[in-house]
Protein backbone atom coordinates (compact mmCIF):
# COMPACT_ATOMS: atom_id res chain seq x y z
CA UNK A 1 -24.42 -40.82 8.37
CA UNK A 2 -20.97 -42.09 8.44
CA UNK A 3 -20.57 -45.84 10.44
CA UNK A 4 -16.74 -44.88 10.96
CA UNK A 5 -14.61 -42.17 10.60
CA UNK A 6 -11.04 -41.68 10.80
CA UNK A 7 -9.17 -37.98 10.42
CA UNK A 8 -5.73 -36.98 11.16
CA UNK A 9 -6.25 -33.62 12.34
CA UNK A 10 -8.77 -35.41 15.14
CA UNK A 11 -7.17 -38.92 15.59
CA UNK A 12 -3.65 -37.34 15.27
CA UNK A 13 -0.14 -39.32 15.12
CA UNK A 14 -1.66 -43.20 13.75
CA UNK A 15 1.34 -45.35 14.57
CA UNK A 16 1.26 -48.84 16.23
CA UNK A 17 4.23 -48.15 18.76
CA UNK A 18 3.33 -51.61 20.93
CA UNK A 19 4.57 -53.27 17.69
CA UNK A 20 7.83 -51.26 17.30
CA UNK A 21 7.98 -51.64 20.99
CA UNK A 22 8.48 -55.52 21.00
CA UNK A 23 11.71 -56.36 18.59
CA UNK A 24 13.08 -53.32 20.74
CA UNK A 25 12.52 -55.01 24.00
CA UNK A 26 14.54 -58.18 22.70
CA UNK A 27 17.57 -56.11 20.84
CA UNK A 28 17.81 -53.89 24.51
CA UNK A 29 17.28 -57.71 26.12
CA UNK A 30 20.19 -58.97 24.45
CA UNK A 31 21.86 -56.07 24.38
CA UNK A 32 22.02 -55.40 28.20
CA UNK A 33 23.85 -58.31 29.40
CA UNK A 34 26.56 -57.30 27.34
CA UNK A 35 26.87 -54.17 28.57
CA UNK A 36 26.55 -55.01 32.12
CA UNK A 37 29.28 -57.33 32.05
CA UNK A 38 31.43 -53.92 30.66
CA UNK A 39 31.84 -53.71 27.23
CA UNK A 40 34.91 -55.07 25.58
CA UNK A 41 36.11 -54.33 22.12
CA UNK A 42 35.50 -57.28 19.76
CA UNK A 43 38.09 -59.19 18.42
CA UNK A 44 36.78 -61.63 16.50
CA UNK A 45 35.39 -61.31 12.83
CA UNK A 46 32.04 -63.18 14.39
CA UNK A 47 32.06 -60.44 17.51
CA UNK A 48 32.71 -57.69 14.87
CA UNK A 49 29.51 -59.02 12.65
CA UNK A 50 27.53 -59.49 15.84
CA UNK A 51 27.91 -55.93 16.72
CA UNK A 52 27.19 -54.34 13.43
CA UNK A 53 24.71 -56.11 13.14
CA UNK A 54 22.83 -55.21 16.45
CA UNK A 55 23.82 -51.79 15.62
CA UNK A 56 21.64 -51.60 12.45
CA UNK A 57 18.53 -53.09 13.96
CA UNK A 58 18.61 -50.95 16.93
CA UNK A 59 18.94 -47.67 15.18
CA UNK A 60 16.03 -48.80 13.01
CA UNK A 61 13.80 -49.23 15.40
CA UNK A 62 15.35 -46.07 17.42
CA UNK A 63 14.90 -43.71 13.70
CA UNK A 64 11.92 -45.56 12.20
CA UNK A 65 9.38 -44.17 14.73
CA UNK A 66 11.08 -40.65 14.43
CA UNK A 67 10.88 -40.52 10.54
CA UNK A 68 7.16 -41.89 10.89
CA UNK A 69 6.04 -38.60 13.18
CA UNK A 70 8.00 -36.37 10.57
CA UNK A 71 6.09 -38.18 7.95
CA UNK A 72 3.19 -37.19 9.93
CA UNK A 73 3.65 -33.57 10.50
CA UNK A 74 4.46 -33.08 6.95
CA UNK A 75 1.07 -34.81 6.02
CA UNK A 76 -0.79 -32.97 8.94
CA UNK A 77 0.06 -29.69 7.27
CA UNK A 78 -0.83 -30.87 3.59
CA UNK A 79 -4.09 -31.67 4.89
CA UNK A 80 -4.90 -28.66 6.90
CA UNK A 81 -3.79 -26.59 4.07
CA UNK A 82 -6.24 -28.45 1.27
CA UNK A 83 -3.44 -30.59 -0.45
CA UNK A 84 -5.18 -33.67 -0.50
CA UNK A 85 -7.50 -35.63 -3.34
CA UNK A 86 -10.81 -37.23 -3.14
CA UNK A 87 -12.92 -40.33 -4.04
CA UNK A 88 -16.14 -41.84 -3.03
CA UNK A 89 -17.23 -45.37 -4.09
CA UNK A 90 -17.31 -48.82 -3.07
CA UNK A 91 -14.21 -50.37 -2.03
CA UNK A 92 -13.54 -52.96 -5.28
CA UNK A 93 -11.10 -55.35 -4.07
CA UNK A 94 -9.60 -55.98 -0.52
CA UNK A 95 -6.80 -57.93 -0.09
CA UNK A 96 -3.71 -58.71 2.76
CA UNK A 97 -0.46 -58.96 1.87
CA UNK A 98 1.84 -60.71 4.16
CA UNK A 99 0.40 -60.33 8.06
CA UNK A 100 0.88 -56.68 8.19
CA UNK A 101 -0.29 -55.13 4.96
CA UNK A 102 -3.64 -54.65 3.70
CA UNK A 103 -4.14 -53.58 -0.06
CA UNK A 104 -7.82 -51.97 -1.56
CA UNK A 105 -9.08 -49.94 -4.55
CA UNK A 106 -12.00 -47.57 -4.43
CA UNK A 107 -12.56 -46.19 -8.38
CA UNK A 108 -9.58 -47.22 -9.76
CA UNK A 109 -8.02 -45.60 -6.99
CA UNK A 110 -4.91 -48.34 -5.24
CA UNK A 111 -4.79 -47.74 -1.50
CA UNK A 112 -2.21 -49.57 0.77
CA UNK A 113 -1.83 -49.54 4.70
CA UNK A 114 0.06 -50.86 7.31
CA UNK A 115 -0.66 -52.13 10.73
CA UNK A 116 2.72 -50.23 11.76
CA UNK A 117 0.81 -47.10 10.27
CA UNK A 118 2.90 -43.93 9.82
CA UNK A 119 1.92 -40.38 9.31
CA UNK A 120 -1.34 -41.69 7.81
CA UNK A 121 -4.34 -43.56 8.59
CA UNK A 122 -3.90 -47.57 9.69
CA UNK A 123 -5.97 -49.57 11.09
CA UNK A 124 -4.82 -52.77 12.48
CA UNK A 125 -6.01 -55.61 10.39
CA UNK A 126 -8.27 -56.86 13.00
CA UNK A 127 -10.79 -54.32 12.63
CA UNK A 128 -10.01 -55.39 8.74
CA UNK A 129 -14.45 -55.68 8.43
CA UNK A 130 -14.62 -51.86 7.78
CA UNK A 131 -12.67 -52.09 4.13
CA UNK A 132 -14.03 -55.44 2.70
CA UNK A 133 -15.07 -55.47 -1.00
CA UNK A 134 -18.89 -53.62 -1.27
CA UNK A 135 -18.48 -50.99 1.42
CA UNK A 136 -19.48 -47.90 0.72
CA UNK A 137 -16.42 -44.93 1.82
CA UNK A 138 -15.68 -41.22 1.43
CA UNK A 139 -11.23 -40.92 1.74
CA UNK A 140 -9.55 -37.82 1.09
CA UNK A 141 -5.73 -38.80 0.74
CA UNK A 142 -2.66 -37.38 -0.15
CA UNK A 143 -1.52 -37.96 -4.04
CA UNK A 144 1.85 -38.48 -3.69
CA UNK A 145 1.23 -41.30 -2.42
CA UNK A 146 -1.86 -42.27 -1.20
CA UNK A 147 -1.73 -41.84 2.22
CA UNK A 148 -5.09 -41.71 3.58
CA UNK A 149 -5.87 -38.44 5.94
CA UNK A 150 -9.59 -39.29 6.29
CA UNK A 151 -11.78 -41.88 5.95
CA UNK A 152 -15.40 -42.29 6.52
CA UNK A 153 -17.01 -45.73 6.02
CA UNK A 154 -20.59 -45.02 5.47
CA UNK A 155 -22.57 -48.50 4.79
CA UNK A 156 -21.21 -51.59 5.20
């Protein structure tokens, strides 16, 4: 009897959108004022930078969402047609990169995940107990990759 399970086809689109939400927030928050005082062509090299700049973080955060559901539906349709690998074992080393990146190996097998997740499984690093080193999980994930498409933690 599994303790958790996660599948795409149930859970669906697995991406963390309150933390894509909040650098958008403050690029729109600084962004605004500008805007509302009406817009004036820059004229200075430091306006010019200023503006490029802005313009490359807020089409990242505009695309990056977009490319993730993409990312999704292509993965959603791999899975639902059989295109996937398996492995069973205990998880064999756990570790966190960084504060948003969470690294494990199950047989050899090198898993990575994101708390931003994607069109694959994530799981926010707070509920990190479920892949520690000696759990016992079934994942069936995408080679390409490794993207995870289901995971079932079955003794912890």
């Amino acid at each position: 009897m599994s303790m958790y399970v996660y599948d795409l086809l149930e859970d669906g689109f697995g991406i963390n959108m309150s933390a894509l939400l909040i650098p958008f927030i403050i690029i729109v928050s600084v962004i605004y004022p500008i805007f509302k005082k009406g817009f004036k062509r820059p004229t200075t090299i430091l306006e010019w930078c200023t503006l490029v700049i802005f313009t490359i973080v807020f089409l990242y955060f505009l695309v990056n969402p977009l490319l993730a559901y993409f990312q999704y539906l292509d993965n959603r349709g791999m899975y639902s047609e059989g295109i996937y690998e398996s492995v069973e074992g205990v998880v064999e080393q756990s570790l966190v990169k960084g504060q948003t990146i969470e690294e494990f190996t199950v047989k050899g097998v090198v898993f990575e995940h994101s708390i931003y997740g994607g069109g694959h499984y994530y799981l926010p690093l707070s509920d990190n107990a479920y892949l520690r080193e000696g759990v016992y999980v079934k994942i069936k994930y995408l080679s390409t990759y490794n993207g995870i498409v289901r995971l079932e933690v079955i003794s912890q």
